[in-house]
Protein backbone atom coordinates (compact mmCIF):
# COMPACT_ATOMS: atom_id res chain seq x y z
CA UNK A 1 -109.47 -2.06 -145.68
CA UNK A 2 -111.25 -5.49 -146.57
CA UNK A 3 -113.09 -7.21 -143.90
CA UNK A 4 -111.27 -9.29 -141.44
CA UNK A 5 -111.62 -12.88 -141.50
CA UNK A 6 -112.71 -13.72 -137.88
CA UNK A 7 -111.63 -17.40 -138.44
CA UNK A 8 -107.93 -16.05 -138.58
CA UNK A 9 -108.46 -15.22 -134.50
CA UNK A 10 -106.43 -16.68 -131.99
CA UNK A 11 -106.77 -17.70 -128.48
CA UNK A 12 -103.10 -17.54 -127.65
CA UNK A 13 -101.80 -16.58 -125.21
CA UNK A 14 -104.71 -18.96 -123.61
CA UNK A 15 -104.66 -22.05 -124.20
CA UNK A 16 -105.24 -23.39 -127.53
CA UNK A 17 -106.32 -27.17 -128.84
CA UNK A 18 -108.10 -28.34 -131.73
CA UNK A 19 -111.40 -28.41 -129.59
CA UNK A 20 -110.98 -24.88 -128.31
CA UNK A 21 -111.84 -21.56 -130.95
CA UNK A 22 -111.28 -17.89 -130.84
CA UNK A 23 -114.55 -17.28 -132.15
CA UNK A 24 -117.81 -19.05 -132.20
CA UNK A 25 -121.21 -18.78 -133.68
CA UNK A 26 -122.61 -16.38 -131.26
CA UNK A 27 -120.11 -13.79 -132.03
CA UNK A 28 -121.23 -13.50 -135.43
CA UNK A 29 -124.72 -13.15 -134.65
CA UNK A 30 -124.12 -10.34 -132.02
CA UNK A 31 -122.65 -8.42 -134.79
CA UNK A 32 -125.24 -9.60 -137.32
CA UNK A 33 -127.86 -8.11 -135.17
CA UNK A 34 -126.01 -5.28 -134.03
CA UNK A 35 -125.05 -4.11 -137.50
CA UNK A 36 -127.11 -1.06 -138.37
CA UNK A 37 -126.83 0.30 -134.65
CA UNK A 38 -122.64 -0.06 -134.71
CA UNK A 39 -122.73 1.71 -138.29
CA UNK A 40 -124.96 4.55 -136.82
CA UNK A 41 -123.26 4.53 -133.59
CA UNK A 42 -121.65 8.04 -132.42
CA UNK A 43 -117.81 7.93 -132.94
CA UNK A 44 -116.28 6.98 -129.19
CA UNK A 45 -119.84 4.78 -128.24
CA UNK A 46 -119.84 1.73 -129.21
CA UNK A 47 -118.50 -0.76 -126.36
CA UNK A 48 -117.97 -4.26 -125.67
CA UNK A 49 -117.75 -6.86 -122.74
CA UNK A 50 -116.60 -10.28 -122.33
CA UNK A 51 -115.40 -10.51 -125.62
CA UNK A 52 -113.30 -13.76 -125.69
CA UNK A 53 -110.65 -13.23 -128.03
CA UNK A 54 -111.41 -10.17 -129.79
CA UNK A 55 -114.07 -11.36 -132.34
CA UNK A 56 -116.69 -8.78 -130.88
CA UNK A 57 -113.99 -5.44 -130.52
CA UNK A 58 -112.50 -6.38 -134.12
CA UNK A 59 -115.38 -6.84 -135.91
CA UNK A 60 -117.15 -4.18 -134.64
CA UNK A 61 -114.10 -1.91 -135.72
CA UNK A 62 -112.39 -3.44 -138.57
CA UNK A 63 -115.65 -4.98 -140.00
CA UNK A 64 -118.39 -2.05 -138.83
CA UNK A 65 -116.25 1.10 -139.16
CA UNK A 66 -116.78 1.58 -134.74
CA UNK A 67 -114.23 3.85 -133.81
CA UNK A 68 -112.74 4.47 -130.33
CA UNK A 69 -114.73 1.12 -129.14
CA UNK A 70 -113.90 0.37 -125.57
CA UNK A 71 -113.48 -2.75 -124.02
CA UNK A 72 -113.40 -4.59 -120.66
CA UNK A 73 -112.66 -8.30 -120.40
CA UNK A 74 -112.48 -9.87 -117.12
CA UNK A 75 -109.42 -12.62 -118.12
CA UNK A 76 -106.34 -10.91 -118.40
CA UNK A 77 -105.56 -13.59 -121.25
CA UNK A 78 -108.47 -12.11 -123.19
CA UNK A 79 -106.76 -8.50 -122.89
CA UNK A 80 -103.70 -9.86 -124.66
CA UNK A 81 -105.06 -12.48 -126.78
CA UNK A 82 -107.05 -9.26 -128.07
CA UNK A 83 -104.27 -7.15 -128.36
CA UNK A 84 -102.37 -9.66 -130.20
CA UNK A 85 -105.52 -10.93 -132.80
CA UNK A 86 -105.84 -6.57 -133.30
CA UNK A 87 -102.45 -5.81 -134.20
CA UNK A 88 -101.65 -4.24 -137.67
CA UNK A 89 -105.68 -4.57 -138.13
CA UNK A 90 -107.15 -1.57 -135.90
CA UNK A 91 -106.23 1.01 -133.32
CA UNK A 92 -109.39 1.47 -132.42
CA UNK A 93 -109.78 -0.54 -129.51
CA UNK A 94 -109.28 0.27 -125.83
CA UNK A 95 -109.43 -1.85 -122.67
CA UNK A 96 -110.84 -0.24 -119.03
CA UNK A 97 -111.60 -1.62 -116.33
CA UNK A 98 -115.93 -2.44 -115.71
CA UNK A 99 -117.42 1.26 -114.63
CA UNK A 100 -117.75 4.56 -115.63
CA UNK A 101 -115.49 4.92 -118.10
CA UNK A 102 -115.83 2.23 -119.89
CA UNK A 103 -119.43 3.01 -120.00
CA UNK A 104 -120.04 6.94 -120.08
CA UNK A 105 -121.98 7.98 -123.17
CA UNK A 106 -122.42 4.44 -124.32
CA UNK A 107 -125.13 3.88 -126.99
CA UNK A 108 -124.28 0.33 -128.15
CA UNK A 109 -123.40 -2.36 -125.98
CA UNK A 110 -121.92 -5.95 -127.36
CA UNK A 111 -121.62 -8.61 -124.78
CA UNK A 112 -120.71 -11.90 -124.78
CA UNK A 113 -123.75 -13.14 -121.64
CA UNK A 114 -121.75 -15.12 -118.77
CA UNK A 115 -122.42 -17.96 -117.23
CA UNK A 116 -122.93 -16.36 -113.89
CA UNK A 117 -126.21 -14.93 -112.55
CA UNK A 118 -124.18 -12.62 -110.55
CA UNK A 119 -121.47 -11.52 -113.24
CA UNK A 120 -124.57 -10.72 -115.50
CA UNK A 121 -126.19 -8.98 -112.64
CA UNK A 122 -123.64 -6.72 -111.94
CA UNK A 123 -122.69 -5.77 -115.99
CA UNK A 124 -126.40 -4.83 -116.58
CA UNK A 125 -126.27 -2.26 -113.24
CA UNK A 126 -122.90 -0.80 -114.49
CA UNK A 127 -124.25 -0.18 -117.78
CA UNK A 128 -128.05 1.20 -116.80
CA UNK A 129 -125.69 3.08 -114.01
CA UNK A 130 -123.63 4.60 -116.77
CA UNK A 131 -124.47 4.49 -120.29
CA UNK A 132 -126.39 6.87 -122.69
CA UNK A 133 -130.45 6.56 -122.14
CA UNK A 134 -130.32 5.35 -125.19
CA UNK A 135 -128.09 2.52 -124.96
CA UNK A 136 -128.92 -0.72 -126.83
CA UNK A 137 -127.15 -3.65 -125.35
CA UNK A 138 -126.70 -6.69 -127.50
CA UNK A 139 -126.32 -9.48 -125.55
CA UNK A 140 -125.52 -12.71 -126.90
CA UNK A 141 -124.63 -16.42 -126.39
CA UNK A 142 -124.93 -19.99 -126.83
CA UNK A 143 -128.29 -21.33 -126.49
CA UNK A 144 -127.01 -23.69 -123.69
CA UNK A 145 -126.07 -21.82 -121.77
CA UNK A 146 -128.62 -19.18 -121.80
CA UNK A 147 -131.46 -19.76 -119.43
CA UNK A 148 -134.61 -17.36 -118.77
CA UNK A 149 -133.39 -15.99 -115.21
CA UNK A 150 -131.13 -14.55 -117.56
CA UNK A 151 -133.99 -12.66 -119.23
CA UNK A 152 -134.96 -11.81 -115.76
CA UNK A 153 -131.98 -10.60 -114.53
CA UNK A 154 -131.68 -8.34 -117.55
CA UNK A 155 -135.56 -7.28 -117.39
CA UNK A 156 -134.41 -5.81 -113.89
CA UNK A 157 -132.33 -3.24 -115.10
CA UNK A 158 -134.02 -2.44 -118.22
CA UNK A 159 -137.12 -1.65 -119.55
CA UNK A 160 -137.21 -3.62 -122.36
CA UNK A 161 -136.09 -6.68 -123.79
CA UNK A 162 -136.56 -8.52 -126.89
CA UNK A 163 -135.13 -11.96 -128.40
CA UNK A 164 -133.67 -12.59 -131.38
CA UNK A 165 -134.44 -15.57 -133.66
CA UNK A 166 -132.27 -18.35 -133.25
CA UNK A 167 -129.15 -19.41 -135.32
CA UNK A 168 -126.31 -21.87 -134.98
CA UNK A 169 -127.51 -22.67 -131.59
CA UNK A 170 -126.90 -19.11 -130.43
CA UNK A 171 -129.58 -16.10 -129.46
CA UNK A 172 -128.98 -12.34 -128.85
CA UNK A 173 -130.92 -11.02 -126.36
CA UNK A 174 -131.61 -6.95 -126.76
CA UNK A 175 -131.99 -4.66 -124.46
CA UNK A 176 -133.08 -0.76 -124.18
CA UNK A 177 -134.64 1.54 -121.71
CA UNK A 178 -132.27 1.58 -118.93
CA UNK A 179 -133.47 1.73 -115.71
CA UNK A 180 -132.59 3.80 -112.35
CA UNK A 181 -130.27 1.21 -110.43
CA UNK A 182 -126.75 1.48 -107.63
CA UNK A 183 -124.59 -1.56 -107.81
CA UNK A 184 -124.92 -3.93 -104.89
CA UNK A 185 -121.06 -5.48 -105.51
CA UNK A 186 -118.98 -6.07 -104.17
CA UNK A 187 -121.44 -8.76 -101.94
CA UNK A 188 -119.79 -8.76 -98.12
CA UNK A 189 -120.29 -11.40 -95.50
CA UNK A 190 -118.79 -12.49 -92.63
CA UNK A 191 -118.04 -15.85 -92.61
CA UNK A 192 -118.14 -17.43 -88.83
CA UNK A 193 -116.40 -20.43 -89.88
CA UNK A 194 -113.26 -18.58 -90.98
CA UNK A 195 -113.56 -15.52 -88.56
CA UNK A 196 -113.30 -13.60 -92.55
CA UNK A 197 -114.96 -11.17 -93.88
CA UNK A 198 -115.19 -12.10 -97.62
CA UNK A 199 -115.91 -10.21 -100.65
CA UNK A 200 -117.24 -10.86 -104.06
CA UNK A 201 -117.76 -9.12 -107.21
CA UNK A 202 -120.53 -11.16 -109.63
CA UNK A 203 -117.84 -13.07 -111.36
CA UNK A 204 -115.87 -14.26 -108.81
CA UNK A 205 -116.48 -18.48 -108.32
CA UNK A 206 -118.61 -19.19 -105.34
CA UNK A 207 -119.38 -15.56 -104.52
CA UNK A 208 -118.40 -14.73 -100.89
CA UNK A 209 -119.18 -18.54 -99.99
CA UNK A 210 -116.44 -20.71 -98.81
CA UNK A 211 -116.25 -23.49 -101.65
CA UNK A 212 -115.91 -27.03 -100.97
CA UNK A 213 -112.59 -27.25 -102.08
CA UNK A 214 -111.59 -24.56 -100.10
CA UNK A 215 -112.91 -26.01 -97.34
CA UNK A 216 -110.62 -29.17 -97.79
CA UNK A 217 -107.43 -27.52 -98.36
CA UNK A 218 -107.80 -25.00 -95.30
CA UNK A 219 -108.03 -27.89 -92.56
CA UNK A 220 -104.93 -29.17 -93.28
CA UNK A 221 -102.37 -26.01 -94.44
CA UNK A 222 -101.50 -25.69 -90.83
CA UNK A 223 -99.22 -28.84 -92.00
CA UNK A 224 -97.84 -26.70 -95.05
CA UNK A 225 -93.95 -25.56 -94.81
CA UNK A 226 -93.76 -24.26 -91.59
CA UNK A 227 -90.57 -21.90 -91.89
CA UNK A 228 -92.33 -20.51 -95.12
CA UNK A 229 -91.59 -16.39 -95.13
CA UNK A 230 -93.27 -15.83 -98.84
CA UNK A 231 -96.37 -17.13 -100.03
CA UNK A 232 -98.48 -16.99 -103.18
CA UNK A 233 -101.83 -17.16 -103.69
CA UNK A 234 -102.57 -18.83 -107.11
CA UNK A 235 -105.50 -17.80 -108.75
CA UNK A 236 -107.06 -16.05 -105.43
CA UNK A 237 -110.26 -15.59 -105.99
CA UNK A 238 -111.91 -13.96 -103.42
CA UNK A 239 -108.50 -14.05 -101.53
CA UNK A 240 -109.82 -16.39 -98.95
CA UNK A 241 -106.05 -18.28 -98.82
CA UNK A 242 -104.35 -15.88 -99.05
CA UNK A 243 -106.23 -13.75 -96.32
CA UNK A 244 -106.40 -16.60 -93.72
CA UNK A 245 -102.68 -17.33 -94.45
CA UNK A 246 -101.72 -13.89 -93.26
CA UNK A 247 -104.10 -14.41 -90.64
CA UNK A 248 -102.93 -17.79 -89.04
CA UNK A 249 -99.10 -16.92 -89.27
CA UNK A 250 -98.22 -13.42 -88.22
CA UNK A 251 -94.68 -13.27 -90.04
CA UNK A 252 -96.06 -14.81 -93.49
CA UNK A 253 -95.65 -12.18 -96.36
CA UNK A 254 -98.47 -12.98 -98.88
CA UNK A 255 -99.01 -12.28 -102.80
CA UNK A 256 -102.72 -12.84 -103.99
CA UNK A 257 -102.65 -13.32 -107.77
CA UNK A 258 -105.05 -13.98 -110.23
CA UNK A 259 -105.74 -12.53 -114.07
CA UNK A 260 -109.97 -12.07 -113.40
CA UNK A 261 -109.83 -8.37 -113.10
CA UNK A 262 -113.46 -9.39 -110.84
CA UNK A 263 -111.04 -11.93 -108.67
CA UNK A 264 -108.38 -9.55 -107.92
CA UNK A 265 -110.93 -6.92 -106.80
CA UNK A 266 -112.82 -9.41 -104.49
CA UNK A 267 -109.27 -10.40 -103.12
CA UNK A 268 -108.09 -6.45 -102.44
CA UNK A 269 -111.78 -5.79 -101.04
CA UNK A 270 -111.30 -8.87 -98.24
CA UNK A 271 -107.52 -8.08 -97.61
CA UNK A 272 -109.06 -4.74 -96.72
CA UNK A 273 -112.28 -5.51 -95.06
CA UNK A 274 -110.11 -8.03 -92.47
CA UNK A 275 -107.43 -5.56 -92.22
CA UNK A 276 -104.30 -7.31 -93.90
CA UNK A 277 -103.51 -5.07 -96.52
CA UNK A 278 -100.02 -4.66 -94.89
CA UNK A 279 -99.29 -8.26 -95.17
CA UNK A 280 -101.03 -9.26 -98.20
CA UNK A 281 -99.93 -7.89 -101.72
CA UNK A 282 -103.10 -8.23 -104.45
CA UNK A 283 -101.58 -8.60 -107.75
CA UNK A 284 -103.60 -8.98 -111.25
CA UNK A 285 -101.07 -11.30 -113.59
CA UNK A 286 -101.18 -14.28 -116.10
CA UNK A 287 -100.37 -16.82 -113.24
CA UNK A 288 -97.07 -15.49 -112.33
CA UNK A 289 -95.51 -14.18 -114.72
CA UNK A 290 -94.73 -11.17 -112.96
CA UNK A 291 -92.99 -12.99 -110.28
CA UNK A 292 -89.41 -13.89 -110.20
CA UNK A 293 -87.96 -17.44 -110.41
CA UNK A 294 -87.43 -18.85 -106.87
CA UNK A 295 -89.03 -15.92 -104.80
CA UNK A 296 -91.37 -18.14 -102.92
CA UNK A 297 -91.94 -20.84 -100.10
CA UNK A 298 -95.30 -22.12 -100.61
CA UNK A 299 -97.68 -21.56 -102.80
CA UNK A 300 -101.28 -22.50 -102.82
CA UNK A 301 -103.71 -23.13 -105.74
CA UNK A 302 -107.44 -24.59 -106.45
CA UNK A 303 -106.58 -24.81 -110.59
CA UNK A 304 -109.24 -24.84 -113.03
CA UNK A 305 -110.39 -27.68 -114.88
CA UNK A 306 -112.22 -25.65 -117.38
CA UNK A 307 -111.54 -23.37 -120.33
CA UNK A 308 -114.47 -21.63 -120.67
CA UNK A 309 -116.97 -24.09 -121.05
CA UNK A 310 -114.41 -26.97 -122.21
CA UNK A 311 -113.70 -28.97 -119.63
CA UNK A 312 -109.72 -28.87 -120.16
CA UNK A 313 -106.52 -29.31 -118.15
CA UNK A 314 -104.00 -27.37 -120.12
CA UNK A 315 -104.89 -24.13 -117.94
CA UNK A 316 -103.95 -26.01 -114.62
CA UNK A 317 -100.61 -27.42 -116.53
CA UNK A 318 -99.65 -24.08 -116.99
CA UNK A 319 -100.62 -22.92 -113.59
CA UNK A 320 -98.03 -25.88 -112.06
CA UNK A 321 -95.63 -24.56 -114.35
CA UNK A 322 -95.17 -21.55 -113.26
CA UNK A 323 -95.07 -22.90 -109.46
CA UNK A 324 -92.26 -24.98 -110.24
CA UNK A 325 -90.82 -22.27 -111.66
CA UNK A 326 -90.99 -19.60 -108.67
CA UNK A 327 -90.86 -21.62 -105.94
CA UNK A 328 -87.50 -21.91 -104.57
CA UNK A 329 -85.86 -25.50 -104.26
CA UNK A 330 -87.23 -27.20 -101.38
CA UNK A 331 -90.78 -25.28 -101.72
CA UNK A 332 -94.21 -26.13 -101.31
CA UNK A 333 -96.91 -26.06 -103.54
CA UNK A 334 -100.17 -27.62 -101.75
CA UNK A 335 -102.75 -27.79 -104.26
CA UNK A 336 -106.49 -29.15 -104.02
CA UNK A 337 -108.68 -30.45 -107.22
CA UNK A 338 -111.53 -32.87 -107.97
CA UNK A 339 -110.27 -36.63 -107.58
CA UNK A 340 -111.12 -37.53 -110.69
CA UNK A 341 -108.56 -35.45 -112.54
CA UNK A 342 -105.49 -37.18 -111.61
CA UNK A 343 -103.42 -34.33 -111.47
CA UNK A 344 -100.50 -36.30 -109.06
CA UNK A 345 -98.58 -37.96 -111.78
CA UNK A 346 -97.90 -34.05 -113.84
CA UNK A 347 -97.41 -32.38 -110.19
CA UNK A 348 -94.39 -35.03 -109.27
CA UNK A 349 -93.41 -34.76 -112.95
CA UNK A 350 -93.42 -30.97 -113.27
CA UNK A 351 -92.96 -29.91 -109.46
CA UNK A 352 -91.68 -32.70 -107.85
CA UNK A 353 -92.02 -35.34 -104.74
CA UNK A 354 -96.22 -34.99 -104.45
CA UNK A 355 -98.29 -36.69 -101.37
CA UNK A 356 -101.80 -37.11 -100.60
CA UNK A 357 -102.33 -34.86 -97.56
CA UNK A 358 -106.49 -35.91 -97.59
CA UNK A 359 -109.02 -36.93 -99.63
CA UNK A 360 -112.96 -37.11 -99.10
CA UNK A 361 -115.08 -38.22 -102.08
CA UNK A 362 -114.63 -35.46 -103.79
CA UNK A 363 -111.61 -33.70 -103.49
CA UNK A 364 -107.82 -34.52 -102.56
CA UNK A 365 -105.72 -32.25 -101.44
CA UNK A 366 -101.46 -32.63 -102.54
CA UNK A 367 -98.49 -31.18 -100.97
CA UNK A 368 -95.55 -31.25 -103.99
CA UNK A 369 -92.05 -30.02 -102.83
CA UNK A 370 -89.82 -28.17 -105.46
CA UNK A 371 -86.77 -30.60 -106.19
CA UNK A 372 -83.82 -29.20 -105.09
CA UNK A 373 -81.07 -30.55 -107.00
CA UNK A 374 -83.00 -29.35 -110.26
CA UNK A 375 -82.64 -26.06 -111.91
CA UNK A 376 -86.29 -23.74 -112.15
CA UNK A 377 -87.76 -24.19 -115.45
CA UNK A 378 -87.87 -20.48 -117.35
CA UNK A 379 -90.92 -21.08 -119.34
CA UNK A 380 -93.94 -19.33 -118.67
CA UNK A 381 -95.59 -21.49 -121.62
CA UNK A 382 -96.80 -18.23 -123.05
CA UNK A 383 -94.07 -17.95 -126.06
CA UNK A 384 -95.85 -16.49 -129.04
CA UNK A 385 -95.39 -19.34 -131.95
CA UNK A 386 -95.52 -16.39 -134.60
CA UNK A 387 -92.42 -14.80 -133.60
CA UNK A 388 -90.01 -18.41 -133.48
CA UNK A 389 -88.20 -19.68 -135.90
C-alpha cells in the first residue's frame, strides 16, 4: 500500500482549531530515527506511547511495515482519535493499558516524552521493568519542552543514552541498556489537611499534592446542593473531590470520571486507600458520555485550560456541555478555574444562573444551577463531521 500521508491525521474527537495539529515535527523525526530498528524489528515488538493522534502507531505500521505494534495512550481521546485516523489504513495496531503487556518482549520503543518528570519517570521503569534487554526506546519531542532532568531521569533507568541532532525544533533522545528497576507508583501520602490518603500515578496533575485550586473549591462545597443524592466528579484526577465528597456526606453516591487512564487509576487507588470504594464509582470516559441525561445533582469540575501545550478553552466548553446535559433541572455544577479565563458568561449561557461563591487572586470558584424550565441539551460535541451530511 503507498505511504500514508501523516498530514491527512486528525485530532477529532479532541478538539480541533486551526492552531491545534494531529501531527507535528517531532513525530516525524521519531520515525526518521527509528527507521532501520522498526524495519528490523521482530513481528509483535515494536510499541508506542503517548502517541497523540496516531502519527507514531500509523507510521510505524502503514509507513514501516511494524506489525502487531501495541499502544498505550493515557487520553482516552487519543485512543479514539487513533482508532478513527487508522481505519481502512492498518489493523495492526493495539491499545493496552501501561505494564506488562504492553511491554513484554519489546525491542523498539516510540514515545512521544511528556511534560511531566513523574509521567516520564514512571514510563522508563515500566519499560526497563518489562521490555526485551534489548529494547531501544526512541524518545522524542519538542525542543521546548525538553529539558536535561529529562536526560537524567531517563539515564536512571538505562544504561545508555544518546541525542539526536536537532531538526524542526524537535530532538529524539535514544535509549538502550535497560536497567534493574520496581516501579515506585502509584506515590501515597496522607494528607493531614484533608484527613485523605491520596494517590498518584506520574501523570496525574499535582501528584498526590492538594492543588491550589482544589484548595479553593473544597472550603466552600459544604454550601453546594445540600439534598444532592448523585454526584460527579469531572475530570477526577487523583479523586480528591470526589473522595472527600463521600467522605463529608454519608448518603452522597459518587461517580469519579476522567479519560487519563493515569487519573482514573490515582482516583480508584485513593477511593481504596480511604476506604470508599462502596460509595464512590471510578469511571474512565470522554467527560460523560457514558452517563445518562439528567442522572445527577451536582457535579464538580477544575476544567482544563490547555490542549496539550495550547493554551485553549474548547476542552472546558465541552466539559460544561456535558454538565448541562446530565445534570438534572435544578442541579449544581460548582466549578473552580483561573480568574483570568472568564468562564461565567459560557457557564450562565450553557448551564445556567452562575454566582461567584469566592475568589482570591487567583482563582474563583462558581456555583451554576441547571435551568429548569429548559430541556437537557443531547450533544456530547463529539459528532464525527465525516459521517454528516
Amino acid at each position: 500500500m503507498p505511504d500514508v500521508d501523516l498530514d491527512t491525521l486528525r485530532r477529532w474527537p479532541d478538539v480541533e482549531a486551526p492552531n491545534l495539529f494531529a501531527v507535528d515535527a517531532s513525530d516525524r523525526l521519531i520515525l526518521d530515527e527509528a527507521s532501520d530498528a522498526i524495519s528490523a524489528a521482530p513481528a509483535g515488538t515494536v510499541v508506542v506511547i503517548n502517541d497523540h493522534y496516531g502519527a507514531l502507531a500509523i507510521g510505524a505500521a502503514a509507513n514501516l511495515g511494524a506489525t502487531a505494534v501495541r499502544v498505550f495512550q493515557d487520553p482516552l481521546v487519543s485512543e479514539a482519535a487513533l482508532a478513527a485516523n487508522a481505519r481502512g489504513i492498518t489493523e495492526e495496531l493495539r491499545s493496552l493499558p501501561l505494564g506488562r503487556e504492553l511491554l513484554s518482549g519489546a525491542t523498539v520503543v516510540l514515545l512521544q516524552v511528556p511534560r511531566s518528570l513523574a509521567e516520564l519517570d514512571e514510563i522508563a521503569a515500566e519499560i526497563a521493568r518489562w521490555a526485551h534487554p534489548s529494547v531501544v526506546v526512541f524518545a522524542g519531542g519538542r525542543i521546548k519542552h525538553l529539558s536535561l532532568t529529562m536526560n537524567a531521569v531517563l539515564r536512571k533507568h538505562f544504561g545508555r543514552l544518546d541525542v539526536s541532532l536537532a531538526r524542526q525544533k524537535s530532538r529524539v533522545l535514544i535509549a538502550r541498556e535497560p536497567l534493574a528497576a520496581t516501579s515506585e507508583f502509584p506515590v501515597r501520602e496522607y494528607n493531614d489537611e484533608l484527613g485523605l490518603w491520596v494517590c498518584a500515578h506520574g501523570a496525574v496533575f499535582a501528584g498526590a499534592k492538594l492543588d491550589l485550586g482544589t484548595r479553593l473549591l473544597l472550603s466552600v462545597l459544604d454550601g453546594a446542593l445540600a439534598d444532592a443524592t448523585t454526584a460527579i466528579d469531572l475530570g477526577s484526577g487523583t479523586g480528591i473531590l470526589a473522595a472527600m465528597l463521600a467522605k463529608s456526606r454519608p448518603s452522597l453516591s459518587v461517580i469519579a470520571t476522567d479519560q487519563s487512564a493515569a487519573a482514573v487509576a490515582s482516583s480508584l487507588a485513593t477511593v481504596q486507600a480511604n476506604e470508599l470504594a462502596d460509595r464512590v464509582t471510578v469511571v474512565r470516559d470522554d467527560g460523560l458520555k457514558s452517563q445518562p441525561n439528567a442522572s445527577a445533582d451536582l457535579i464538580v469540575l477544575n476544567p482544563p485550560f490547555h490542549v496539550g501545550a495550547t493554551v485553549h478553552t474548547g476542552l472546558a466548553d465541552r466539559l460544561f456541555r456535558d454538565a448541562a446535559r446530565v445534570l438534572r433541572p435544578g442541579g449544581e455544577l460548582w466549578t473552580v478555574y483561573n480568574s483570568h479565563l472568564a468562564y461565567r458568561p459560557t457557564l450562565e449561557s450553557v448551564i445556567g444562573s452562575t454566582r461567584e461563591v469566592v475568589r482570591n487572586t487567583k482563582f474563583t470558584v462558581t456555583s451554576s444551577r441547571r435551568r429548569v424550565t429548559a430541556s437537557a441539551d443531547n450533544s456530547t460535541g463529539t459528532s464525527d463531521p465525516r459521517t454528516e451530511r
